[in-house]
Protein backbone atom coordinates (compact mmCIF):
# COMPACT_ATOMS: atom_id res chain seq x y z
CA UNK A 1 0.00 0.00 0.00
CA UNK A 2 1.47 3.29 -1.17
CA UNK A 3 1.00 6.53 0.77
CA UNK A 4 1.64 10.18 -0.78
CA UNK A 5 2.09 13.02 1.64
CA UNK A 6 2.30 16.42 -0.05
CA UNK A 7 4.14 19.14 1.74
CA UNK A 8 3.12 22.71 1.28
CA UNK A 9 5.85 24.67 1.53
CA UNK A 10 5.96 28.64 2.86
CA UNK A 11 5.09 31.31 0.14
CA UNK A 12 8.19 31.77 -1.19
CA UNK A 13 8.08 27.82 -2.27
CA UNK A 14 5.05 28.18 -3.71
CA UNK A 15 5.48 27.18 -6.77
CA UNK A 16 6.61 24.26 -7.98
CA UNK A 17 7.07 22.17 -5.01
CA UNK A 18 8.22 18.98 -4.12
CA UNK A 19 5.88 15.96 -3.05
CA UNK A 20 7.53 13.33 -0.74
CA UNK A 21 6.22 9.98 -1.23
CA UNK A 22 6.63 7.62 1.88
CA UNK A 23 6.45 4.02 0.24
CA UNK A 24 6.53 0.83 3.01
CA UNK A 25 5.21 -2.21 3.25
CA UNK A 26 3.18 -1.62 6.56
CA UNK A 27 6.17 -1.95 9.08
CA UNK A 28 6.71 1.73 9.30
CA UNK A 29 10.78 1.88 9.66
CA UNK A 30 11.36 3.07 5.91
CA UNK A 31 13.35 -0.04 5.00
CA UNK A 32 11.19 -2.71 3.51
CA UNK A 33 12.99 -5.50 1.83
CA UNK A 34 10.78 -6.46 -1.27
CA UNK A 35 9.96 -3.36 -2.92
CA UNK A 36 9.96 -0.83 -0.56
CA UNK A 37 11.80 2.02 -2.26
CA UNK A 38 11.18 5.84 -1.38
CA UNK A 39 9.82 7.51 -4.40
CA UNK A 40 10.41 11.22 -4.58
CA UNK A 41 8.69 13.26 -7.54
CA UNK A 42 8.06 16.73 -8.04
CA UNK A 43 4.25 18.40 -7.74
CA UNK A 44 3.05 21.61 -8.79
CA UNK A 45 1.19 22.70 -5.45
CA UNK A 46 0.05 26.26 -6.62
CA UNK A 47 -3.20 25.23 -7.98
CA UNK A 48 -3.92 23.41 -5.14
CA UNK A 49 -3.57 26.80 -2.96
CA UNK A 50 -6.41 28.25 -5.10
CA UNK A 51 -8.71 25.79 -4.02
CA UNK A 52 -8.57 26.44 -0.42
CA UNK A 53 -11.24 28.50 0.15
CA UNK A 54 -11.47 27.87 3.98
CA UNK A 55 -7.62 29.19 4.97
CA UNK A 56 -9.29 26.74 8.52
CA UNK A 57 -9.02 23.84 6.35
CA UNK A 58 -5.38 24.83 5.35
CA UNK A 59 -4.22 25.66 8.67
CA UNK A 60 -5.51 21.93 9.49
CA UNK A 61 -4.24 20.34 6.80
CA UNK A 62 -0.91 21.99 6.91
CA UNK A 63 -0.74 21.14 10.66
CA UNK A 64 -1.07 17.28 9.93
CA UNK A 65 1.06 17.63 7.32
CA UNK A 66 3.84 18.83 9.27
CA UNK A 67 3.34 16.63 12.33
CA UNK A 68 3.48 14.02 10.04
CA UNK A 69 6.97 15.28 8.67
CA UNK A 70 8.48 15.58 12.41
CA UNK A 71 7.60 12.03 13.15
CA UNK A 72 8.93 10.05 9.60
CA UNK A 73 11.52 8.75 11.23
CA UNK A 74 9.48 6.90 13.66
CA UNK A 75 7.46 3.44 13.24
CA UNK A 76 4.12 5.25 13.58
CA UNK A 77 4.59 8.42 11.49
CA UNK A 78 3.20 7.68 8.54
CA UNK A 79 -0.34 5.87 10.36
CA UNK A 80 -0.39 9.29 12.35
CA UNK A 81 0.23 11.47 9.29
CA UNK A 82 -2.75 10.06 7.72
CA UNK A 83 -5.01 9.85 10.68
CA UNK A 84 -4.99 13.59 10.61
CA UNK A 85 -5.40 13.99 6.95
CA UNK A 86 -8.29 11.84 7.28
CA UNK A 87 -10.04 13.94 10.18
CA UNK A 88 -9.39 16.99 8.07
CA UNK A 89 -10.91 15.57 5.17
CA UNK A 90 -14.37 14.75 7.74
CA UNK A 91 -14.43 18.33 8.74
CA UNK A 92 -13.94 20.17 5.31
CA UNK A 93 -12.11 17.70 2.61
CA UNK A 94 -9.76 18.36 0.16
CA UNK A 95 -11.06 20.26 -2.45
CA UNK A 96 -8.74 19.62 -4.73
CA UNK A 97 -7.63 15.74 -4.11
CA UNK A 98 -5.18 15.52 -7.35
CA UNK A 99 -3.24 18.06 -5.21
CA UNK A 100 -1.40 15.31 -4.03
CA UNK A 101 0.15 12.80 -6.48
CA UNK A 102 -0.10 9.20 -5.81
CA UNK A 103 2.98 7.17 -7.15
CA UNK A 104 2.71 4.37 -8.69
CA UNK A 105 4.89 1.26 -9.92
CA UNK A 106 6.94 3.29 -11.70
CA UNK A 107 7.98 5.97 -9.26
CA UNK A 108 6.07 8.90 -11.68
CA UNK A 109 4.23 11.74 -10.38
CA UNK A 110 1.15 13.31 -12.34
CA UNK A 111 0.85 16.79 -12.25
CA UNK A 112 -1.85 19.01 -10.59
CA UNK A 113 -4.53 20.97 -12.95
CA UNK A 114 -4.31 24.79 -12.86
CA UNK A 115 -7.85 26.85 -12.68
CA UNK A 116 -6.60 29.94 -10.86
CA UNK A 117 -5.37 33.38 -12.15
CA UNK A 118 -1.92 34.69 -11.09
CA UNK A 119 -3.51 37.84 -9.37
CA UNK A 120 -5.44 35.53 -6.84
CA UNK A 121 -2.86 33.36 -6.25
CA UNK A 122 -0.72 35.96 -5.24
CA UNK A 123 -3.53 36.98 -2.86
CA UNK A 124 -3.75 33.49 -1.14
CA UNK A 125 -0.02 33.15 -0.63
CA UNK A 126 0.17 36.81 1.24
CA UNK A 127 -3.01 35.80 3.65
CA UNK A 128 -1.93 32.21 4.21
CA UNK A 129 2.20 33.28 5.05
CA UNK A 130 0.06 35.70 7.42
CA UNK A 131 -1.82 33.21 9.18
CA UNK A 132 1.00 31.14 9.03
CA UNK A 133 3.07 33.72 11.12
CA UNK A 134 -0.12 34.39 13.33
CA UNK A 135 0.45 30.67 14.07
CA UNK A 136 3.46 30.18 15.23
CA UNK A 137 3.31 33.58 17.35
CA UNK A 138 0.12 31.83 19.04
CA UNK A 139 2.04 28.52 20.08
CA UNK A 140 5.35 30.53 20.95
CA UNK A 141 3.06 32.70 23.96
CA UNK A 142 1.18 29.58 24.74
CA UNK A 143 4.62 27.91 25.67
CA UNK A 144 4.67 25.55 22.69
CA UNK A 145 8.16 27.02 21.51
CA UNK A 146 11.72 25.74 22.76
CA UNK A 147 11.34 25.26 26.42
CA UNK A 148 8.03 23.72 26.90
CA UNK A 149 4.96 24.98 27.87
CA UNK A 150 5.54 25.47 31.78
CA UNK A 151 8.41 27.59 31.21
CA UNK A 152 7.74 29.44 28.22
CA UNK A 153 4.25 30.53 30.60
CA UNK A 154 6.66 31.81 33.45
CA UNK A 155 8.47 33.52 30.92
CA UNK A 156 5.83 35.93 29.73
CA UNK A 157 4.70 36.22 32.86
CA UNK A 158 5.69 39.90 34.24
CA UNK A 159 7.67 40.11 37.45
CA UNK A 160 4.98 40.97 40.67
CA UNK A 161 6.28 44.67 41.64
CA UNK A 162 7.80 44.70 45.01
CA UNK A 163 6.57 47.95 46.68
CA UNK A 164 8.95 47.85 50.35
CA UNK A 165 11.76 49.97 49.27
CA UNK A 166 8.40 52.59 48.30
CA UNK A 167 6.81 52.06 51.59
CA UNK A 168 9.65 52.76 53.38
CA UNK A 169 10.63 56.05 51.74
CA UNK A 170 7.01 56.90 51.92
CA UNK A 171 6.95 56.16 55.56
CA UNK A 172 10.21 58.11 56.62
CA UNK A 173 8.48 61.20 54.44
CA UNK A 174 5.37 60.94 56.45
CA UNK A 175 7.43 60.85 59.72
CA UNK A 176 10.04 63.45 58.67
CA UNK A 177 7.05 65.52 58.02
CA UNK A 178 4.73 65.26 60.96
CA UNK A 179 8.12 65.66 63.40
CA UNK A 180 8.53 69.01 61.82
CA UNK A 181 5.24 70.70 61.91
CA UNK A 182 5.29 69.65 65.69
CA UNK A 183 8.73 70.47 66.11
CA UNK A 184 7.94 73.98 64.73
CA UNK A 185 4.87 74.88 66.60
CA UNK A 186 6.34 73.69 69.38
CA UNK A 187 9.33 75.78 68.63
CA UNK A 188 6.52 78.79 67.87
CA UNK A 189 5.25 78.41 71.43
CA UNK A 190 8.34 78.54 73.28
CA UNK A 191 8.88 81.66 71.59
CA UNK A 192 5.34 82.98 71.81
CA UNK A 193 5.80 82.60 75.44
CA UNK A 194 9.15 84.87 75.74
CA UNK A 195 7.06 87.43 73.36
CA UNK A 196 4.39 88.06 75.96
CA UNK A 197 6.69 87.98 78.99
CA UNK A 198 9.25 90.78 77.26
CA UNK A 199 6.64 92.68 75.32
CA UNK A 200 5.01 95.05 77.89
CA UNK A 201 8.99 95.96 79.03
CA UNK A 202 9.91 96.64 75.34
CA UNK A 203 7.17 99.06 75.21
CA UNK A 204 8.20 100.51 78.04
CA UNK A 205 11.85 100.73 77.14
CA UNK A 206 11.44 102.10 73.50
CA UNK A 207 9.26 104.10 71.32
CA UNK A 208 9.12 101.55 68.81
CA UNK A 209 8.60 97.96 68.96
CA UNK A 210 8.87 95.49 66.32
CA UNK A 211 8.21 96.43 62.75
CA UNK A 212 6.50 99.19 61.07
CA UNK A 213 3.46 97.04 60.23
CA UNK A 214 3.20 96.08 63.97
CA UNK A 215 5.03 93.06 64.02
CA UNK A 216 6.46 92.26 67.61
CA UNK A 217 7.64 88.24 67.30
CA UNK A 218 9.67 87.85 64.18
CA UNK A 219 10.14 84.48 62.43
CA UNK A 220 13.90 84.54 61.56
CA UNK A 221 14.22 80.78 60.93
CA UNK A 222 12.57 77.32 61.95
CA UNK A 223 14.19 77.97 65.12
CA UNK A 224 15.06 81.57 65.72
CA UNK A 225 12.92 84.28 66.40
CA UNK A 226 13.77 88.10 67.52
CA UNK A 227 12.22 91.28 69.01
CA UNK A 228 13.49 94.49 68.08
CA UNK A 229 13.16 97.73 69.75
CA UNK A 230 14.62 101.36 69.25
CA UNK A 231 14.22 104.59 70.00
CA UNK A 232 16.10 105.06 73.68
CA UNK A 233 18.37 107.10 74.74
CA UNK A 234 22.22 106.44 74.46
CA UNK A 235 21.24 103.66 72.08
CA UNK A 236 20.47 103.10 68.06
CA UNK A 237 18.25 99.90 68.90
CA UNK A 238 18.12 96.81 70.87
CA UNK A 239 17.76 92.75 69.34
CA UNK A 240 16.61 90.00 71.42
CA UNK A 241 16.86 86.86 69.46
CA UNK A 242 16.03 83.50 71.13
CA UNK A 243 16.95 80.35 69.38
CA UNK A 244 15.29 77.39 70.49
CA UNK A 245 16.78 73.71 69.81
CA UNK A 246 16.03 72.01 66.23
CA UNK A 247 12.70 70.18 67.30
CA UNK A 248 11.61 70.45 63.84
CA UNK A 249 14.72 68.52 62.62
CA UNK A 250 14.22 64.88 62.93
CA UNK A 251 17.75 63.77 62.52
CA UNK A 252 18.62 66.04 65.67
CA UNK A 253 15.89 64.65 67.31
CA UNK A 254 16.84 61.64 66.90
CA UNK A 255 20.78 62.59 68.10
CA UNK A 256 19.30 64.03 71.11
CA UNK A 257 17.16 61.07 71.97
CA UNK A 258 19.08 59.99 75.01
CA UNK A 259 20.22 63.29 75.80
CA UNK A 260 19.17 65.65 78.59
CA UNK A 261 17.23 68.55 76.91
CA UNK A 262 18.90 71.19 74.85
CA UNK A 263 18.19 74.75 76.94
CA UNK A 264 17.05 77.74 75.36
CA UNK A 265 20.12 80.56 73.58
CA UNK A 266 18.77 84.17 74.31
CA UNK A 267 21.27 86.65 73.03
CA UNK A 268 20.45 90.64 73.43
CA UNK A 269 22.39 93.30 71.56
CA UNK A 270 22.34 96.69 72.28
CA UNK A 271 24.12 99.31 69.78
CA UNK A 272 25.04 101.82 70.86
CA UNK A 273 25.58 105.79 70.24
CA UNK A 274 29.23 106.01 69.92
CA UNK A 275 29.69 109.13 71.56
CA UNK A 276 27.46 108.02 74.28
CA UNK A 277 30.23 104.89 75.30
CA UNK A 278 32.89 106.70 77.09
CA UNK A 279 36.22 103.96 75.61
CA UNK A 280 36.29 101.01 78.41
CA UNK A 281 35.94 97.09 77.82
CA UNK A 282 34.20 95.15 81.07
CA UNK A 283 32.94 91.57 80.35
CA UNK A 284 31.27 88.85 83.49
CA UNK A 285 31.33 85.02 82.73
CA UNK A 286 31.69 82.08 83.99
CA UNK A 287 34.81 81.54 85.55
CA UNK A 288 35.49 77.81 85.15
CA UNK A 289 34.84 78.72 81.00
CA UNK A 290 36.49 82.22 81.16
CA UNK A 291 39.73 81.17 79.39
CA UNK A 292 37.47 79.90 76.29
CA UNK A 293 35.30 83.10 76.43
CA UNK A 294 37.86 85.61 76.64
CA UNK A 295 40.23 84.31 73.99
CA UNK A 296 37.31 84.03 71.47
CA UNK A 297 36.99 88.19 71.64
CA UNK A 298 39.63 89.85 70.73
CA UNK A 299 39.09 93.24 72.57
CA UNK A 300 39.05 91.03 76.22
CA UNK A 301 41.77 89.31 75.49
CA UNK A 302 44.14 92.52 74.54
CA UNK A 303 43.57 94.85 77.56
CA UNK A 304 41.68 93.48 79.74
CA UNK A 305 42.23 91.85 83.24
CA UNK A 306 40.95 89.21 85.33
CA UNK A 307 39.10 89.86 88.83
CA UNK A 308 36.88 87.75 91.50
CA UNK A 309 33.62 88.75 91.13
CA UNK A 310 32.89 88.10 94.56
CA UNK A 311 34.50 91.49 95.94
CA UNK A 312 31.89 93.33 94.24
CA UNK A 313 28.89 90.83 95.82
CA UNK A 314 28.35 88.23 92.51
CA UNK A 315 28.18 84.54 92.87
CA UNK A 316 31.31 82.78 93.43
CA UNK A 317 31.08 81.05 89.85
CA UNK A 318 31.18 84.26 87.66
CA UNK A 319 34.82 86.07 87.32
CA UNK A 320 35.08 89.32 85.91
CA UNK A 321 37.31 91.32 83.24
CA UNK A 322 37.88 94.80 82.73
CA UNK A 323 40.07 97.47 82.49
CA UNK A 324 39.83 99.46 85.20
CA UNK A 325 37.69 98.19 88.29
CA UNK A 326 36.68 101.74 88.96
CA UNK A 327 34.13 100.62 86.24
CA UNK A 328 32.77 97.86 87.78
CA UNK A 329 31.73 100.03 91.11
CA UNK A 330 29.73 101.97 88.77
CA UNK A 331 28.15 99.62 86.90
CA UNK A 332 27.84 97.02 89.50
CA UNK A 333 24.50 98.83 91.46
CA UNK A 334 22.48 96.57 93.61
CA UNK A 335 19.35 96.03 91.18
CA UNK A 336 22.45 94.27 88.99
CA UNK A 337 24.35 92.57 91.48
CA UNK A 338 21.01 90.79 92.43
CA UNK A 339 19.68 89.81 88.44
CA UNK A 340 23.55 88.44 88.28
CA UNK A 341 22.86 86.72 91.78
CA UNK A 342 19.50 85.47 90.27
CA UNK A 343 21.13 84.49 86.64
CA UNK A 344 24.09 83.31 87.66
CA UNK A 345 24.13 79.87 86.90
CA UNK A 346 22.11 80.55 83.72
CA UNK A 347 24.74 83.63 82.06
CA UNK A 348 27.03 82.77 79.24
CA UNK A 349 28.46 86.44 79.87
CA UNK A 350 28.02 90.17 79.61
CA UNK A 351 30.50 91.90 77.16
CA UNK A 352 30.64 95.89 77.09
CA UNK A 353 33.16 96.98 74.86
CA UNK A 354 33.49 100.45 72.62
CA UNK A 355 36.18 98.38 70.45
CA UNK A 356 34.19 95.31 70.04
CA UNK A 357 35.49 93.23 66.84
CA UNK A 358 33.08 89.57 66.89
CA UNK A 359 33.84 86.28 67.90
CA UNK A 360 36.44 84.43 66.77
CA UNK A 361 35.86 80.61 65.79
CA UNK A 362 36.36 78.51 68.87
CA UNK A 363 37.18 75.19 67.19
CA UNK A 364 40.55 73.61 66.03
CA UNK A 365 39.20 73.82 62.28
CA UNK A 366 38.57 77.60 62.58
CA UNK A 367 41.67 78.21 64.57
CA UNK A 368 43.73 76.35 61.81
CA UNK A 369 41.86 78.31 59.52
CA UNK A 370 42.03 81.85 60.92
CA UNK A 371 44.95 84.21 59.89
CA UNK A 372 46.93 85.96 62.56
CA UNK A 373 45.79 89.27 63.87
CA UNK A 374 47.26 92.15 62.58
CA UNK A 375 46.41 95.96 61.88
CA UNK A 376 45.24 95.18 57.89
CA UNK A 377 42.73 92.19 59.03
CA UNK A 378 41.15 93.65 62.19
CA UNK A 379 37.39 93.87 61.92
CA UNK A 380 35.31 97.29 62.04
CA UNK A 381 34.85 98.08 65.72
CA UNK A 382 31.49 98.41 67.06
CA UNK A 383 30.30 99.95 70.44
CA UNK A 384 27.80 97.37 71.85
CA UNK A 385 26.27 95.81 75.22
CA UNK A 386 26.04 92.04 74.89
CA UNK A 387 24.22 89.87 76.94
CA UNK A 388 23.71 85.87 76.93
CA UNK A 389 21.80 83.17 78.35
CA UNK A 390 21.07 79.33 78.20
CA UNK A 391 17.85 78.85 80.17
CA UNK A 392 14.52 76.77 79.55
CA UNK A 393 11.70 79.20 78.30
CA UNK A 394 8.25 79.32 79.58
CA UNK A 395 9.26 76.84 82.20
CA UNK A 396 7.12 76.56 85.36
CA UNK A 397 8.64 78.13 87.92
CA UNK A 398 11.59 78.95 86.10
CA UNK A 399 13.11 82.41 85.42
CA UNK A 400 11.52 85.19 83.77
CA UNK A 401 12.84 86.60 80.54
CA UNK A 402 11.11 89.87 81.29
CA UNK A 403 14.03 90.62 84.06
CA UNK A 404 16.69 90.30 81.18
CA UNK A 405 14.93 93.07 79.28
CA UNK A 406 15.04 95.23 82.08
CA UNK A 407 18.15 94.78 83.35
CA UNK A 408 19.55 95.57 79.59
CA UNK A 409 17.46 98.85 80.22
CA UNK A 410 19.22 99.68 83.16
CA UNK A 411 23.38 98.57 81.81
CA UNK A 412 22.17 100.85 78.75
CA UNK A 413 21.43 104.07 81.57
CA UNK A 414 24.67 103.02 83.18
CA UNK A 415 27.16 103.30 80.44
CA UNK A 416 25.29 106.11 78.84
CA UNK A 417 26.06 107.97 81.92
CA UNK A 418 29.46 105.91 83.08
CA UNK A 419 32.27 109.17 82.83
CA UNK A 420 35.96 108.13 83.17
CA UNK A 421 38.14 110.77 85.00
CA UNK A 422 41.36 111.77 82.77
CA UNK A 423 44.32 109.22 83.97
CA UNK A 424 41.32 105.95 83.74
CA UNK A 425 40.73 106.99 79.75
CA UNK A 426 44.72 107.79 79.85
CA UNK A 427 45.70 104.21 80.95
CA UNK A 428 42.49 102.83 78.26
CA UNK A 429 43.90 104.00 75.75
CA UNK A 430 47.72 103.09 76.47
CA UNK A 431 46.52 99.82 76.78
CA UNK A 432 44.60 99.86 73.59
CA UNK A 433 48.29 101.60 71.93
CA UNK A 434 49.95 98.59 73.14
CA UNK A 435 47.93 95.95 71.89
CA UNK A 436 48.12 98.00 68.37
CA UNK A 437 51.37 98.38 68.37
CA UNK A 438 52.20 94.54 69.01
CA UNK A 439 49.97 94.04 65.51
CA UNK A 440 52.03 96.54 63.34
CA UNK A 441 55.23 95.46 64.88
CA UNK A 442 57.20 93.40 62.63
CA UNK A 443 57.33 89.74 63.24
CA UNK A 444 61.04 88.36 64.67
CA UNK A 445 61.86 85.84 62.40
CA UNK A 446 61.01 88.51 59.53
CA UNK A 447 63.61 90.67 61.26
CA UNK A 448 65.94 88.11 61.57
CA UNK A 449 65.50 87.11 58.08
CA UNK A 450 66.21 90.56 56.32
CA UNK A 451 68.83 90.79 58.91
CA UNK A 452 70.82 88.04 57.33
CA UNK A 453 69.71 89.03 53.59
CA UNK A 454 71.63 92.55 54.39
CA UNK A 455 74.56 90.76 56.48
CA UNK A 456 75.25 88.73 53.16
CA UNK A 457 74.85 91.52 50.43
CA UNK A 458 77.84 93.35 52.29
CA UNK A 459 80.03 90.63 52.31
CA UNK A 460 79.45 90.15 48.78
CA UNK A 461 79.72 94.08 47.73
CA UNK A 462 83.26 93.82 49.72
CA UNK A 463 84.47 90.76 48.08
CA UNK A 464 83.85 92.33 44.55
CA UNK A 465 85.81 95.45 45.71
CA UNK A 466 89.03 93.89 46.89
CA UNK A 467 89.26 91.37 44.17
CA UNK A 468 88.72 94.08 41.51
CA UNK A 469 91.55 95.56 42.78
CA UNK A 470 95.55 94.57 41.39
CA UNK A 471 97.16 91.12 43.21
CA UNK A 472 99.95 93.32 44.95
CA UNK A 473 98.08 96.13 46.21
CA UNK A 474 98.26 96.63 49.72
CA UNK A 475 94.87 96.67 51.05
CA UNK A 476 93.61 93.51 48.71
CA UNK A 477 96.73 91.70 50.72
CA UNK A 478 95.61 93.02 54.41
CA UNK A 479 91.82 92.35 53.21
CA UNK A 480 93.30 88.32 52.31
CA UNK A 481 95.14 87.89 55.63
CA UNK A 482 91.88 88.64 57.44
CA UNK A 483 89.77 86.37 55.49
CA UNK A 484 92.27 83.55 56.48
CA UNK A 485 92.30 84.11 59.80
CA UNK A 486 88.46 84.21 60.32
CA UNK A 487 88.35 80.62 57.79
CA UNK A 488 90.80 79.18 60.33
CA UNK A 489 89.13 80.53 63.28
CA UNK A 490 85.93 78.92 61.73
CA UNK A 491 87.49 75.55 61.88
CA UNK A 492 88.90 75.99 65.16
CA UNK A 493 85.50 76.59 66.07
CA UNK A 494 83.96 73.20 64.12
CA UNK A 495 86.88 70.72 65.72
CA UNK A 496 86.58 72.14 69.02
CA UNK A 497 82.28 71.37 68.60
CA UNK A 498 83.31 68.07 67.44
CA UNK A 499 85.56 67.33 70.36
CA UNK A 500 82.87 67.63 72.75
């Protein structure tokens, strides 16, 4: 029994094709002894394209055909070939049946009929290499391509999205932002509180308070707010700026965790009218810090000198520098001995200076940094009363920051009046001199240096003079006999070094 299997090839083999003929005796292995030779003709397939009206039927057809192809090499390809060219011929047939060419004795091939015009050939090859693709991209998605079907499906399937790292982030946002609209209200109250405890002595104090819109409590930063008053006598205008710790900063929250709590900075300036500060410097502080707070100012660490505070009634912690202590008698009344009493533990320091020049940088980085002080670099002086705190604001039963603006109130009275009898602004201003002069004067080794330069130039200047002059003149001889005896002086000098 012979069995013809025609392969349609893609469209670019649509043509003329080639029909394999399988030819067996029944066993299926391709290798039948009486007979059983492979016959191989040639079968023009494109008029059986045209009669494929149903491209279903094709699909089928070509499917079987195929399968059929894979499996020729095994005992049952053939029977499973035809089984589904059989089932496609039940659902639709094969219109055209001489598409295939059955062989007979002789091994020939008859050729297929052609009904069809080139144009709608052309137009069945481009729809059928269409569905053919359409095909093959179908069983590639459904996993029937290289791999098999379970992992070509976990292929195409997309990765799950893995939302932690965006929960996270979200979360720290969240939390960064709730800490610092807490942090700053709380911030907002703290200074609220020092607002309406100094506001009814800045009125009191000064013509005007605040802004000219009426703004008392001024918003400098998350953590920094001021109160500005002016119009006093003796002074330009006064700035009390109180900087609370960074609650609205959650990594310094977070620093601060185990710490004890952060007190409150209040710092008040006074400027004043320069020809109402009669030239002294006078500073209090603490006196186990004083070294630290007098070498950071310039002006107290020039002229000034150090005194116990306790001879003029002040706690035993606070030291005082100045001058001449004539001043501190004056300034020292009993309304300030007792605020100092009263703030004593809680002052930084008071610094009254007509020649006051900032704060230096206390650190090793800004004292690496800094150049050395001389008369070209020297900041502009101001004439200012400074005074500076580290207490807890608005604390229950804790100190009031009402006393601090009126004891400014009364230090501003006192220097405004303060008058210095002739040999106290005498010895001021020697001191002052001094201190100036040490800044212009010439540094040592810069002396020594150019000392040396001018020691060497003369030497040379002489040598060129005797040696332009003739071999036997007189002097050039006496000038040779002394350079020889200072050479072997010299050496006398070396060996006796080397002998001890």
């Amino acid at each position: 029994m012979t069995i013809v299997l025609v392969l349609l090839l893609d469209g670019s083999q649509l043509g003329p094709s080639t029909a394999v003929a399988a030819a067996g005796d029944g066993g299926g292995d391709g290798s039948g002894s009486n007979g059983g030779k492979r016959k191989v003709a040639a079968a023009a397939a494109d008029e059986d394209v045209d009669e494929f009206d149903d491209l279903d039927q094709w699909d089928q057809i070509h499917t079987a055909t195929a399968t059929a192809t894979a499996g020729g090499s095994s005992g049952g390809g053939d029977k499973k070939a035809n089984a589904n060219s059989k089932k496609a011929k039940k659902k639709g047939g094969l219109p055209n049946p001489e598409a295939a060419a059955a062989g007979d004795g002789d091994g020939k091939v008859q050729p297929a009929s052609e009904d069809s015009s080139a144009a709608a050939k052309k137009k069945k090859q481009q729809q059928m290499l269409e569905k053919q693709k359409m095909l093959q991209a179908k069983q590639q998605a459904s996993g029937a391509g290289p791999g098999g079907g379970q992992d070509g499906q976990a292929a195409t399937e997309p990765p799950a999205n893995d939302l932690g790292i965006e929960l996270v982030f979200m979360m720290l946002i969240l939390l960064y932002t709730l800490n610092y609209v807490m942090g700053s209200k709380r911030n907002k109250t703290v200074a609220q509180s020092m607002h309406d405890e100094c506001k009814d002595e800045f009125v009191k104090l000064f013509t005007q308070v605040g802004t000219h819109d009426g703004q008392t409590l001024i918003q400098e930063s998350a953590n920094e707010y001021c109160m500005y008053g002016s119009g006093k006598r003796y002074c330009r205008k006064m700035a009390m700026t109180a900087t609370v710790p960074n609650r609205h900063d959650l990594v310094q929250v977070l620093k601060d965790f185990l710490k004890p709590p952060k007190p409150d900075f209040i710092e008040v300036v006074v400027e004043m009218e320069p020809e109402a500060f009669q030239g002294f410097i006078f500073a209090v502080c603490q006196a186990r810090s004083s070294k630290q707070f007098v070498g950071a100012r310039r002006d107290l660490s020039a002229v000034t000198k150090k005194h116990d505070g306790r001879q003029w009634g002040l706690p035993q912690n606070l030291s005082v520098h100045t001058t001449n202590p004539d001043i501190v008698r004056h300034l020292m009344t009993p309304s300030a001995q007792s605020f100092l009493n009263e703030f004593g533990d809680e002052l930084v320091g008071l610094h009254f200076s007509d020649k006051y020049m900032g704060v230096r940088g206390s650190t090793l980085q800004d004292k690496m940094n800094a150049e050395p002080d001389s008369a070209a670099n020297l900041p502009e002086m101001q004439q200012v009363l400074i005074m500076q705190f580290n207490l807890i604001i608005g604390q229950e039963g804790g100190l009031n920051t009402a006393k601090i603006v009126k004891a400014a109130g009364e230090f501003i009275d006192a220097v405004g009046k303060l008058r210095l009898n002739a040999q106290a602004v005498k010895d001021a201003e020697k001191g002052w001199d001094n201190y100036m002069s040490l800044l212009t004067k010439e540094d040592p080794r810069e002396m020594e240096r150019k000392a040396q330069e001018k020691k060497f130039q003369k030497l040379k200047e002489e040598k060129e003079k005797y040696e332009a002059m003739e071999p036997n003149n007189p002097n050039r001889l006496k000038w040779e006999r002394q350079q020889e005896k200072k050479a072997l002086k010299a050496k006398a000098k070396r060996g006796m070094k080397m002998m001890r």
